[in-house]
PDB file of N, CA and C in Angstrom:
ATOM      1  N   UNK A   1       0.829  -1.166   0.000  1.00  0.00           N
ATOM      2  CA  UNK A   1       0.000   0.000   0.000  1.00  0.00           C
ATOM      3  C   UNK A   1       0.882   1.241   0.000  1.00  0.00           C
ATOM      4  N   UNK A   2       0.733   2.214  -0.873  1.00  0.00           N
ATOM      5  CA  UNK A   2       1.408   3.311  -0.804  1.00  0.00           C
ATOM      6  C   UNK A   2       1.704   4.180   0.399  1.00  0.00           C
ATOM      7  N   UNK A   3       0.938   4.180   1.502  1.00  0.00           N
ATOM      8  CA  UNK A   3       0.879   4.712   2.644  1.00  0.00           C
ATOM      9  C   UNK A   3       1.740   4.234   3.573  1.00  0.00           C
ATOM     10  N   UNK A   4       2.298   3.361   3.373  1.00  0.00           N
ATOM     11  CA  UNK A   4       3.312   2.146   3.829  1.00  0.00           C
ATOM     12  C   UNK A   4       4.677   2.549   3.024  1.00  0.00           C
ATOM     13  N   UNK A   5       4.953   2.699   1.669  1.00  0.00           N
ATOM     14  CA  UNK A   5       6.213   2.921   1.867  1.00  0.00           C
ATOM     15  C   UNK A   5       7.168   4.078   2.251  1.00  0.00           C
ATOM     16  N   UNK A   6       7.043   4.834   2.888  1.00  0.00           N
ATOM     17  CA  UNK A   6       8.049   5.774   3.708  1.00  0.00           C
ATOM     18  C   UNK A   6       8.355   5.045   4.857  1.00  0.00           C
ATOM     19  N   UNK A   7       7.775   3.913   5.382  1.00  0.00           N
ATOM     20  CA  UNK A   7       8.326   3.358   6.401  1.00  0.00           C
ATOM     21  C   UNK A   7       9.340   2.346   5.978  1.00  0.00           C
ATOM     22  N   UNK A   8       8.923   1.583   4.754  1.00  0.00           N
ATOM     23  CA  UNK A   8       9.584   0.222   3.790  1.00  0.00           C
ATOM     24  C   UNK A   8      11.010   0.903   3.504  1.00  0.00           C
ATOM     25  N   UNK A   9      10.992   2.099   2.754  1.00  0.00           N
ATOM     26  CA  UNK A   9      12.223   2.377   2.393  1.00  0.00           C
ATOM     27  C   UNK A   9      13.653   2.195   2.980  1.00  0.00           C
ATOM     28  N   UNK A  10      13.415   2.820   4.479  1.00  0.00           N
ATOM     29  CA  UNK A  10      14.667   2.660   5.731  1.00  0.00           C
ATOM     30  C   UNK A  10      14.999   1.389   5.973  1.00  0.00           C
ATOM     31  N   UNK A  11      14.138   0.133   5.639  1.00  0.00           N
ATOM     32  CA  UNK A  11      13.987  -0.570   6.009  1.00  0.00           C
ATOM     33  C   UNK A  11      15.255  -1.811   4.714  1.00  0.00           C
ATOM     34  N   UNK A  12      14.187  -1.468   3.611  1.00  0.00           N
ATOM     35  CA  UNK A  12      15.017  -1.915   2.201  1.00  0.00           C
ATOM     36  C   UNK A  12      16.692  -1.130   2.336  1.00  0.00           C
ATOM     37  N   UNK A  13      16.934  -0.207   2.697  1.00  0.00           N
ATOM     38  CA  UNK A  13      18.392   0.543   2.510  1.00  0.00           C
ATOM     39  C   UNK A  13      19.264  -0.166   3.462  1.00  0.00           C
ATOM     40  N   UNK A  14      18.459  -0.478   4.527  1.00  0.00           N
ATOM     41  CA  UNK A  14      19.248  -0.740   5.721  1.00  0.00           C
ATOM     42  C   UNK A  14      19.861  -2.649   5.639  1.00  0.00           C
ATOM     43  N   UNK A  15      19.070  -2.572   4.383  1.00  0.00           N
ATOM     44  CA  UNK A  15      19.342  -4.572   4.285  1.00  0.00           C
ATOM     45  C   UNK A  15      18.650  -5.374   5.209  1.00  0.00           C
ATOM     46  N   UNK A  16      17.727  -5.016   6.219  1.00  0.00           N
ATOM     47  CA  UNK A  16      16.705  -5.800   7.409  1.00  0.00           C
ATOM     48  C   UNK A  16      15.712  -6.020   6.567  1.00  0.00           C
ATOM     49  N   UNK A  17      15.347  -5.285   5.110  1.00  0.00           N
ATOM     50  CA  UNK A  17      14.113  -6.272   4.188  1.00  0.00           C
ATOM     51  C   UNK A  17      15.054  -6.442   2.834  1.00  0.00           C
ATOM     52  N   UNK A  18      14.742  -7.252   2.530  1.00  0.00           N
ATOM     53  CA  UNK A  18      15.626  -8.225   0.926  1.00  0.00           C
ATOM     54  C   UNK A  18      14.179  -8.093   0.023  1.00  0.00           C
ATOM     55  N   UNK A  19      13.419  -7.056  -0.729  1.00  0.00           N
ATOM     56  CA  UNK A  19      12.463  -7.586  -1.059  1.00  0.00           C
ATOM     57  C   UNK A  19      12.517  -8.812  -2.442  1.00  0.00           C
ATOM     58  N   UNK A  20      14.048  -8.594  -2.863  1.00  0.00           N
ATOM     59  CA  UNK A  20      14.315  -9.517  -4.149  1.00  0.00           C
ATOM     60  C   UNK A  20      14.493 -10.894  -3.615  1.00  0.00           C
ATOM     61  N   UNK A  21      14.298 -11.473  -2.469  1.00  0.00           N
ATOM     62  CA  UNK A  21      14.168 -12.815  -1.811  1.00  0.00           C
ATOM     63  C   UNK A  21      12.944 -13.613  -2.647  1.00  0.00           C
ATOM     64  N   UNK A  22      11.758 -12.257  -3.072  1.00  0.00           N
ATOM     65  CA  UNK A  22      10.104 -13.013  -3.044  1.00  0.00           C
ATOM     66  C   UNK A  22      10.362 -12.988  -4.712  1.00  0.00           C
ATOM     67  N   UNK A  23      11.043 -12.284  -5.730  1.00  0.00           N
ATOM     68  CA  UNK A  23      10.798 -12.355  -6.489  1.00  0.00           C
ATOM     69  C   UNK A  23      11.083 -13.924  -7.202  1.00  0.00           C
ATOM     70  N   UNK A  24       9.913 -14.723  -7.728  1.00  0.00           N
ATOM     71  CA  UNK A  24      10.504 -15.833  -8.469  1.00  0.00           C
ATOM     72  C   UNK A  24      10.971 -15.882  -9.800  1.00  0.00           C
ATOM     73  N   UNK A  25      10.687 -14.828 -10.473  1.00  0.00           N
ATOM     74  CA  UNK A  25      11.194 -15.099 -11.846  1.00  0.00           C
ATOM     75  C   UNK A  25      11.505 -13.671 -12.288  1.00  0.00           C
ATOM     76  N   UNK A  26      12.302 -13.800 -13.400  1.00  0.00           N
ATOM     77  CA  UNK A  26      12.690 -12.780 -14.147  1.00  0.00           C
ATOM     78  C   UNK A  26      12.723 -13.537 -15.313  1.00  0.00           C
ATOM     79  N   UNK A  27      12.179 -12.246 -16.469  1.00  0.00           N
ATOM     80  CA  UNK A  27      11.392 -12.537 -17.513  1.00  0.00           C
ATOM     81  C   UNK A  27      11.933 -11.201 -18.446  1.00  0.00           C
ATOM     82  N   UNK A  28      11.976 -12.070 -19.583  1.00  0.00           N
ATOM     83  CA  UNK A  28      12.089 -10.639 -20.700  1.00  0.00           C
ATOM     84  C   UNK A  28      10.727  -9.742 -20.841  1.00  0.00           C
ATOM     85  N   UNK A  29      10.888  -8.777 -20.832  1.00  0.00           N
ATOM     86  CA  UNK A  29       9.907  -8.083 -21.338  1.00  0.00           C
ATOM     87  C   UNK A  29       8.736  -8.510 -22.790  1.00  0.00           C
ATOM     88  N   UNK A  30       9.273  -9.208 -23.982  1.00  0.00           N
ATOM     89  CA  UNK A  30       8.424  -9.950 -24.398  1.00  0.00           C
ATOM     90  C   UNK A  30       8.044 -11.353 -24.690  1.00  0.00           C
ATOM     91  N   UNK A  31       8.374 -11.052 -23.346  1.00  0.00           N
ATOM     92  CA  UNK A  31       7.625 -12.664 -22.771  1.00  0.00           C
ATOM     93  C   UNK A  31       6.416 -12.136 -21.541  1.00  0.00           C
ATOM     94  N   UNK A  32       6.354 -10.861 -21.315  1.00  0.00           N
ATOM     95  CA  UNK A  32       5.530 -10.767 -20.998  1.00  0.00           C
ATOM     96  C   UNK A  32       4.035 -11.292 -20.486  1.00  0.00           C
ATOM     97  N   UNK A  33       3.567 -11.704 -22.028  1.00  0.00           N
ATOM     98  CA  UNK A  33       2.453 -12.569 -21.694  1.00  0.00           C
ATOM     99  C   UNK A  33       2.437 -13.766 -20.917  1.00  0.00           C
ATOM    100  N   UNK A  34       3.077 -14.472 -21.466  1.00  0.00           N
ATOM    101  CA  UNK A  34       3.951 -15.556 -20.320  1.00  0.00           C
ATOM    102  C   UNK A  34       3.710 -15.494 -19.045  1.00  0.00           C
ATOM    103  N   UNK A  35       4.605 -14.457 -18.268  1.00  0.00           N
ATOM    104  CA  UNK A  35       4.623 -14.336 -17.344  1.00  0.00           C
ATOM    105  C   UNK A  35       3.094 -13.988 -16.327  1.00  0.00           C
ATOM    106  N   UNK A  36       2.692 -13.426 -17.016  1.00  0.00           N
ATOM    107  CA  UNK A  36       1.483 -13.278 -16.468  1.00  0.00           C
ATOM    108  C   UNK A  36       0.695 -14.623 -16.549  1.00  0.00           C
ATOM    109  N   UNK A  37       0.662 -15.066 -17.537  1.00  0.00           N
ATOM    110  CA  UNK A  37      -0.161 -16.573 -17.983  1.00  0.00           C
ATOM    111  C   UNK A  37       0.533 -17.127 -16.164  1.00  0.00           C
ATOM    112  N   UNK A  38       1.643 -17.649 -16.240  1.00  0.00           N
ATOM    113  CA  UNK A  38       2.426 -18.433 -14.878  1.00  0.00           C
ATOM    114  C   UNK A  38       2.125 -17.819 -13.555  1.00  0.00           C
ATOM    115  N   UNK A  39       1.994 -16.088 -13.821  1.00  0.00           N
ATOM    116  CA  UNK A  39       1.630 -15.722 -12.249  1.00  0.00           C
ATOM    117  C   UNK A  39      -0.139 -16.001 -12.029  1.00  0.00           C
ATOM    118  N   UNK A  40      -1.026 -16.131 -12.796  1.00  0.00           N
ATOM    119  CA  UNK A  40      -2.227 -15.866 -12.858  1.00  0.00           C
ATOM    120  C   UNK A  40      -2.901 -17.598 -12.480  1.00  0.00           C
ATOM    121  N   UNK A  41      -2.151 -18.533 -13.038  1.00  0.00           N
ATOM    122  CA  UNK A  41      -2.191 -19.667 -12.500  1.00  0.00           C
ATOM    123  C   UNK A  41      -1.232 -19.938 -11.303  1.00  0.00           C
ATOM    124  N   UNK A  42      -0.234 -20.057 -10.850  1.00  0.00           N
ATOM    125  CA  UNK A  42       0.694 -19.713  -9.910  1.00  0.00           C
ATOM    126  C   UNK A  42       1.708 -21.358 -10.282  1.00  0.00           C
ATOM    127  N   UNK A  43       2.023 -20.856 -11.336  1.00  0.00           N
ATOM    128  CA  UNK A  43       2.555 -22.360 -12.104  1.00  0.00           C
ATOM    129  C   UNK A  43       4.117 -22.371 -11.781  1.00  0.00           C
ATOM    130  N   UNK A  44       5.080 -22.941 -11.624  1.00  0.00           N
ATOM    131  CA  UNK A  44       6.632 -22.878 -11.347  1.00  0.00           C
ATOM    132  C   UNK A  44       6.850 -22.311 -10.214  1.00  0.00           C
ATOM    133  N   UNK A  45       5.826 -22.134  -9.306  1.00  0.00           N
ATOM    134  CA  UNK A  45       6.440 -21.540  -8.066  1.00  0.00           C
ATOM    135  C   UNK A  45       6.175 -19.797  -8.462  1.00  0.00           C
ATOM    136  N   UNK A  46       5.372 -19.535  -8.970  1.00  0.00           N
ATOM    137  CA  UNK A  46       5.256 -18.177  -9.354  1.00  0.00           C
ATOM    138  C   UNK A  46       5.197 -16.747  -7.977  1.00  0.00           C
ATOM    139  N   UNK A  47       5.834 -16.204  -7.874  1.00  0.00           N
ATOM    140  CA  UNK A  47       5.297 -15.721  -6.565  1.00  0.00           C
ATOM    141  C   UNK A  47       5.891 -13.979  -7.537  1.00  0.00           C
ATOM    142  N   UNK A  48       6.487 -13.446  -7.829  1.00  0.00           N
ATOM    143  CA  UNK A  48       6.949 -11.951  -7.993  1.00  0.00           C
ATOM    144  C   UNK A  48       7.523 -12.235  -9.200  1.00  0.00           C
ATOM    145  N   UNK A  49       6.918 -11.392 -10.018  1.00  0.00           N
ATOM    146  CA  UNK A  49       7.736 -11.469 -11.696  1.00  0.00           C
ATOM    147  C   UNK A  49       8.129  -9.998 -11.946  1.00  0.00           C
ATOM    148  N   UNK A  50       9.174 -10.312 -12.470  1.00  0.00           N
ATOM    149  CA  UNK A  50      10.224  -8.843 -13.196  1.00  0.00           C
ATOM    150  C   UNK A  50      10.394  -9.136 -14.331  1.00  0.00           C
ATOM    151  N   UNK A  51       9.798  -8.088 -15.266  1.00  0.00           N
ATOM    152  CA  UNK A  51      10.012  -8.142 -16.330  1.00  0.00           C
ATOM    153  C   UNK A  51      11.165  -7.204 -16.457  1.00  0.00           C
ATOM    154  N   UNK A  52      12.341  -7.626 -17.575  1.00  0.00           N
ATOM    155  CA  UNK A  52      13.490  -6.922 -17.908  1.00  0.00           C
ATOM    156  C   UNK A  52      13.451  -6.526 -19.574  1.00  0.00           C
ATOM    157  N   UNK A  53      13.927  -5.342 -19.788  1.00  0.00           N
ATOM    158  CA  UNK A  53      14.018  -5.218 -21.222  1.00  0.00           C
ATOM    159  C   UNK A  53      14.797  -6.305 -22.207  1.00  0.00           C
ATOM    160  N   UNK A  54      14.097  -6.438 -23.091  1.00  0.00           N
ATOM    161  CA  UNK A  54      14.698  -7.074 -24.113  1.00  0.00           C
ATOM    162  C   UNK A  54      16.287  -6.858 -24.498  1.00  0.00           C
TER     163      UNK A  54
END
């Protein structure tokens, strides 16, 4: 929730939250669809997708 991160931030800088722990996949950008297809079923362990540029 947006109202929440000014507290998250100190938190992420300080290394006491890792939020890249939750991410499960990284994905090209057009694969896009994909990725969504896998998070929407929760297929491979899907939990946080990053899409990266091509």
């Amino acid at each position: 929730m947006p109202e929440e991160l000014p507290a998250l931030f100190p938190l992420v800088q300080s290394g006491r939250l890792r939020p890249e722990r939750y991410v499960s996949h990284r994905m090209a950008l057009s694969e896009g669809a994909e990725a969504y297809r896998l998070f929407e079923a929760r297929e491979a362990g899907a939990l946080k997708m990053v899409l990266l540029p091509d």
